[in-house]
Protein backbone atom coordinates (compact mmCIF):
# COMPACT_ATOMS: atom_id res chain seq x y z
CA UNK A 1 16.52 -2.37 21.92
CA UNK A 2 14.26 -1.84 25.43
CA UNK A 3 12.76 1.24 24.68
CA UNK A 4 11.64 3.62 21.64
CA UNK A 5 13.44 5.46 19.33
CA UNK A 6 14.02 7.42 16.63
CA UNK A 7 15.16 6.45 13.22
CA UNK A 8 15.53 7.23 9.51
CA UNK A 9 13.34 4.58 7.25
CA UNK A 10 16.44 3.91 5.49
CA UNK A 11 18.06 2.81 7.83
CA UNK A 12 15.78 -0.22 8.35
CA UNK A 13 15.50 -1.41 4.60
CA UNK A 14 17.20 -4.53 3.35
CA UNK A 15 15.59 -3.09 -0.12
CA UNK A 16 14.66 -0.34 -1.80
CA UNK A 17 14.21 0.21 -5.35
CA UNK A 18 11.68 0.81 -8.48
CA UNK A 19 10.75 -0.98 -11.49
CA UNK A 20 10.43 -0.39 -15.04
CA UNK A 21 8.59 -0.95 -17.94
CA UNK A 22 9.71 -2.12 -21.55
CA UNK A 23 10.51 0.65 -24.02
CA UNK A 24 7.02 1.91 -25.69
CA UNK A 25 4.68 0.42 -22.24
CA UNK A 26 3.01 -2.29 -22.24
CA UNK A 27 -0.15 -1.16 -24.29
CA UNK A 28 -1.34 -4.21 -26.19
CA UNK A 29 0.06 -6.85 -24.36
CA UNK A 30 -2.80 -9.16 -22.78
CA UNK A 31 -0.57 -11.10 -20.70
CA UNK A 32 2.66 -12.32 -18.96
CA UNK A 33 4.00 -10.79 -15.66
CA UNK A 34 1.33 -8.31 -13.67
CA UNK A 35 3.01 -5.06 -13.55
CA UNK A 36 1.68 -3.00 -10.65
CA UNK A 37 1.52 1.21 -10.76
CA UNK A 38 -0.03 3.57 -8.54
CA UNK A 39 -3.32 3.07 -9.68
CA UNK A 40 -3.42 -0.67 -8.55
CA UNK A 41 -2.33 0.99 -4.64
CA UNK A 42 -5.97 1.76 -2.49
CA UNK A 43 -6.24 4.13 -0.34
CA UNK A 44 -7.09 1.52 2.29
CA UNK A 45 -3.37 0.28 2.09
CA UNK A 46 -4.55 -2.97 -0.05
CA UNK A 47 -4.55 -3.74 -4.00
CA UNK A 48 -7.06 -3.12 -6.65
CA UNK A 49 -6.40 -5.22 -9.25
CA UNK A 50 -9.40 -4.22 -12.11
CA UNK A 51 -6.88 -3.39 -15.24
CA UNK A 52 -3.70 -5.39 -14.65
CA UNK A 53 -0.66 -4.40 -17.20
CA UNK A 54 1.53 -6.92 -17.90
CA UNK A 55 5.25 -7.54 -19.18
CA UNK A 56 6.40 -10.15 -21.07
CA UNK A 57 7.91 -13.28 -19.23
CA UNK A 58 11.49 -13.03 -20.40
CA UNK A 59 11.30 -8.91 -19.47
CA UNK A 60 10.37 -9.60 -16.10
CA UNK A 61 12.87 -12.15 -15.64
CA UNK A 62 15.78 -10.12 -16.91
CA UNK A 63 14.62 -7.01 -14.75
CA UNK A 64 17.37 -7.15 -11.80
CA UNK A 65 14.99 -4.51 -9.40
CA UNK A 66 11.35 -4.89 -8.79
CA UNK A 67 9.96 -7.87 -8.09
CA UNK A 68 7.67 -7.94 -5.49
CA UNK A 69 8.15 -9.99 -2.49
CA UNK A 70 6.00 -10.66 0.34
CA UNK A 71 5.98 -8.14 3.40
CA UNK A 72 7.19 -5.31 0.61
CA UNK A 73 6.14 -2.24 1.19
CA UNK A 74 4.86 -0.12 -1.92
CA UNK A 75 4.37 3.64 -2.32
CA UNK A 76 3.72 5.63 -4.98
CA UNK A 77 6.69 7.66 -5.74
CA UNK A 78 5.02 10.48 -8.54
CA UNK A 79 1.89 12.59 -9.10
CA UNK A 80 -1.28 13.51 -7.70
CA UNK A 81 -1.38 10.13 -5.79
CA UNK A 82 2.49 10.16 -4.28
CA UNK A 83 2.97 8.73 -0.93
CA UNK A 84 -0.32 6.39 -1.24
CA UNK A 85 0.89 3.19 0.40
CA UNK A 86 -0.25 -0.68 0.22
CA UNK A 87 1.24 -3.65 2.11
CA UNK A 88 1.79 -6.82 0.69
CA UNK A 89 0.59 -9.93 2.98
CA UNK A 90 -0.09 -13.84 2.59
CA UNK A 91 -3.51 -12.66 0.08
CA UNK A 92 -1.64 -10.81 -2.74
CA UNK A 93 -3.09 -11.79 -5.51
CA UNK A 94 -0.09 -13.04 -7.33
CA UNK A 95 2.79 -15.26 -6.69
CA UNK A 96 4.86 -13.51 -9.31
CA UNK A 97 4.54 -9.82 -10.11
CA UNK A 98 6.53 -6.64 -11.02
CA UNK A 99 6.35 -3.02 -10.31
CA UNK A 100 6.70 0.06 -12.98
CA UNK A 101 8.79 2.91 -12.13
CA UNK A 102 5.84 4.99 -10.74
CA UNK A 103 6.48 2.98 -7.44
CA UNK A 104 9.12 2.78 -4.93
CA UNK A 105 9.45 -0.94 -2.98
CA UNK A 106 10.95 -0.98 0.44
CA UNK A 107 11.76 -4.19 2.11
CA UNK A 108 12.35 -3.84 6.00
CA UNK A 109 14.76 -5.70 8.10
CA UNK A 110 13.36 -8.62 9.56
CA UNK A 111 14.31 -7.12 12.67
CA UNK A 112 11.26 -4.87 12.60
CA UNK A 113 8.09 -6.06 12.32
CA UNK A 114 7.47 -4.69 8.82
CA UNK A 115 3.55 -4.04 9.23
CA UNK A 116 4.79 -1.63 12.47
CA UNK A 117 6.51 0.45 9.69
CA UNK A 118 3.56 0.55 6.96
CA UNK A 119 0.80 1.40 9.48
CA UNK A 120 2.79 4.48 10.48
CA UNK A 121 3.88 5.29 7.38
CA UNK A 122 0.22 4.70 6.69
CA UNK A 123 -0.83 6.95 9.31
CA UNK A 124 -0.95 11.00 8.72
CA UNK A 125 1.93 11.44 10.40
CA UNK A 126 3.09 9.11 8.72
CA UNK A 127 2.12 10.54 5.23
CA UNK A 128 2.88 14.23 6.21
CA UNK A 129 6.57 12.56 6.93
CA UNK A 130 6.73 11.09 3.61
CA UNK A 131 5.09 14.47 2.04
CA UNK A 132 7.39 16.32 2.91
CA UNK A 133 9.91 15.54 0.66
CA UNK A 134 7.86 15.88 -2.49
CA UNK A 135 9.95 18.09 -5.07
CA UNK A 136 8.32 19.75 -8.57
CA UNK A 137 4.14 20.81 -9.16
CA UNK A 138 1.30 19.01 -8.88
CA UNK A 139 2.64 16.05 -11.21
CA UNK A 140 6.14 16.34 -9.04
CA UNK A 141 7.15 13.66 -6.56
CA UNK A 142 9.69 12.09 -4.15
CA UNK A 143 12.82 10.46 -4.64
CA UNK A 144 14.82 8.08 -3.21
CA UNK A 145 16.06 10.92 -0.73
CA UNK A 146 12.65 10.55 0.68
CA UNK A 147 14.04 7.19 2.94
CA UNK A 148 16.61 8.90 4.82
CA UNK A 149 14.72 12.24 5.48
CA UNK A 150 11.73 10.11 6.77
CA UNK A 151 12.11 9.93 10.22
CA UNK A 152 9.51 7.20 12.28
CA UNK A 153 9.62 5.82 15.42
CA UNK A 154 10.42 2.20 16.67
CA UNK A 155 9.29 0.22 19.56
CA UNK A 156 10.84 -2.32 20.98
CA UNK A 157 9.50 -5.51 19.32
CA UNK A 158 7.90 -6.90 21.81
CA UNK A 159 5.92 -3.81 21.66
CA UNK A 160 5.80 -3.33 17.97
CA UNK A 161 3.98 -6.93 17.63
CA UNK A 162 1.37 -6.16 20.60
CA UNK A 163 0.60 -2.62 18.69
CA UNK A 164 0.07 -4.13 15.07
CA UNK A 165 -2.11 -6.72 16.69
CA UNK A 166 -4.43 -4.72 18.40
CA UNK A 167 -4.44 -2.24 15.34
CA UNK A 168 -5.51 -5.13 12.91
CA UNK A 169 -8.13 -6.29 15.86
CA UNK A 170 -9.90 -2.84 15.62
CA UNK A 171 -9.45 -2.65 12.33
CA UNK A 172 -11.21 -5.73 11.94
CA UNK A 173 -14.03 -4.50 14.39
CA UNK A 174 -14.54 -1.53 11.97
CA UNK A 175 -15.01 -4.03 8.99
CA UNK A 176 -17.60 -5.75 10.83
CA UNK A 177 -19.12 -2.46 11.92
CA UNK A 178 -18.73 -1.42 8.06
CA UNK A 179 -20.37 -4.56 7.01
CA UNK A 180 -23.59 -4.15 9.88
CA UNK A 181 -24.09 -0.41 8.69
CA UNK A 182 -24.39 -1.63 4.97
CA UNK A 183 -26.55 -4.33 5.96
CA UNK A 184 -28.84 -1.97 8.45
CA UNK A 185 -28.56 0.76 4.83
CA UNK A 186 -30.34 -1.97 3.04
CA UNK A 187 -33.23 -2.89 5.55
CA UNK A 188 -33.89 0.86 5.87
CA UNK A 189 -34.36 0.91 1.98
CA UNK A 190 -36.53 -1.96 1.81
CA UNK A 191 -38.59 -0.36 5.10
CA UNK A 192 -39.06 3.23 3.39
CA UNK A 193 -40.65 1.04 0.29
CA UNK A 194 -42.64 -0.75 2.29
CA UNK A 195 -43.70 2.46 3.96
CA UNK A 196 -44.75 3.86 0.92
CA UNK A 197 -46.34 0.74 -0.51
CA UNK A 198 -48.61 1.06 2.59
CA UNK A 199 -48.95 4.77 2.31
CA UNK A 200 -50.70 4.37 -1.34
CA UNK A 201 -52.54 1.25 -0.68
């Protein structure tokens, strides 16, 4: 492929399923395999991991769909939080871990460079795309019908490796800009204090 086209997301997945959870949850059960929902998805496209479930060993090891894997793509397939999306890279926190049936994972061809697909799906357009397909009310979702009536486009790979690099470089320039203003937000604290210290004194 030379040049950019159109496609369907399904049609670039080598996987794409949900998980489960043992009949009754998994209230009560302190450890075992982390089982990942929506909630543990940020909206920055990472992980929080405060409040891990779990599943028992030999329930995660007889689940056939829903193992995470790394490069998966995850995205919340239910309620007020559907389409929120998280990629998982070389610092996921764990080396074994499931996911519930609140979340779809999607596996892309190594073919396509699978960080390409999550920052557009990341992207509005990207989320209007996936939006569109929500069915029900507020506490509604998408289905698996979502993948094939998700159109995105793809770049020739060349291409598709030179545009997640320069996205992750300015990405990582806003971090450090993130982490200056924070840094600058404290000094201006401590010089309105001092300001005031002098005022009185």
């Amino acid at each position: 492929m030379n040049k950019w086209t159109e496609t369907d997301l399904e049609s670039i997945l080598v996987d794409f399923e949900s998980g489960k959870r043992p009949k009754g949850g998994v209230s009560g059960i302190c450890n075992g395999i982390p089982s990942l929902g929506g909630e543990h998805l940020n909206p920055n496209g990472l992980f929080n991991f405060k409040n891990i479930k779990y599943v028992p060993k030999n329930f995660a090891n007889n689940m056939k769909k829903g193992h995470i894997k790394l490069k998966d793509i995850l995205i919340v397939k239910d309620g007020a939080t559907t389409g929120k999306i998280s990629f998982v890279d070389k610092n996921f926190a764990f080396s074994n871990a499931v996911i519930n049936e609140h979340l779809f994972r999607c596996h892309v061809s190594e073919k396509i460079n699978s960080k390409f697909v999550f920052y557009f799906l990341y992207s509005g357009t990207g989320q209007k795309r996936i939006l569109s397909n929500f069915k029900g009310t507020a506490q509604g979702g998408i289905n698996t019908s979502f993948a094939p009536n998700t159109l995105l486009p793809i770049a020739p790979i060349d291409e598709q490796n030179r545009i997640v690099e320069k996205i992750e470089e300015l990405f990582s320039d806003l971090d450090k800009a993130t982490e200056d203003l924070k840094k600058t937000q404290k000094l201006l604290k401590i010089y309105r204090q001092a300001v005031l210290k002098a005022a009185f004194e």
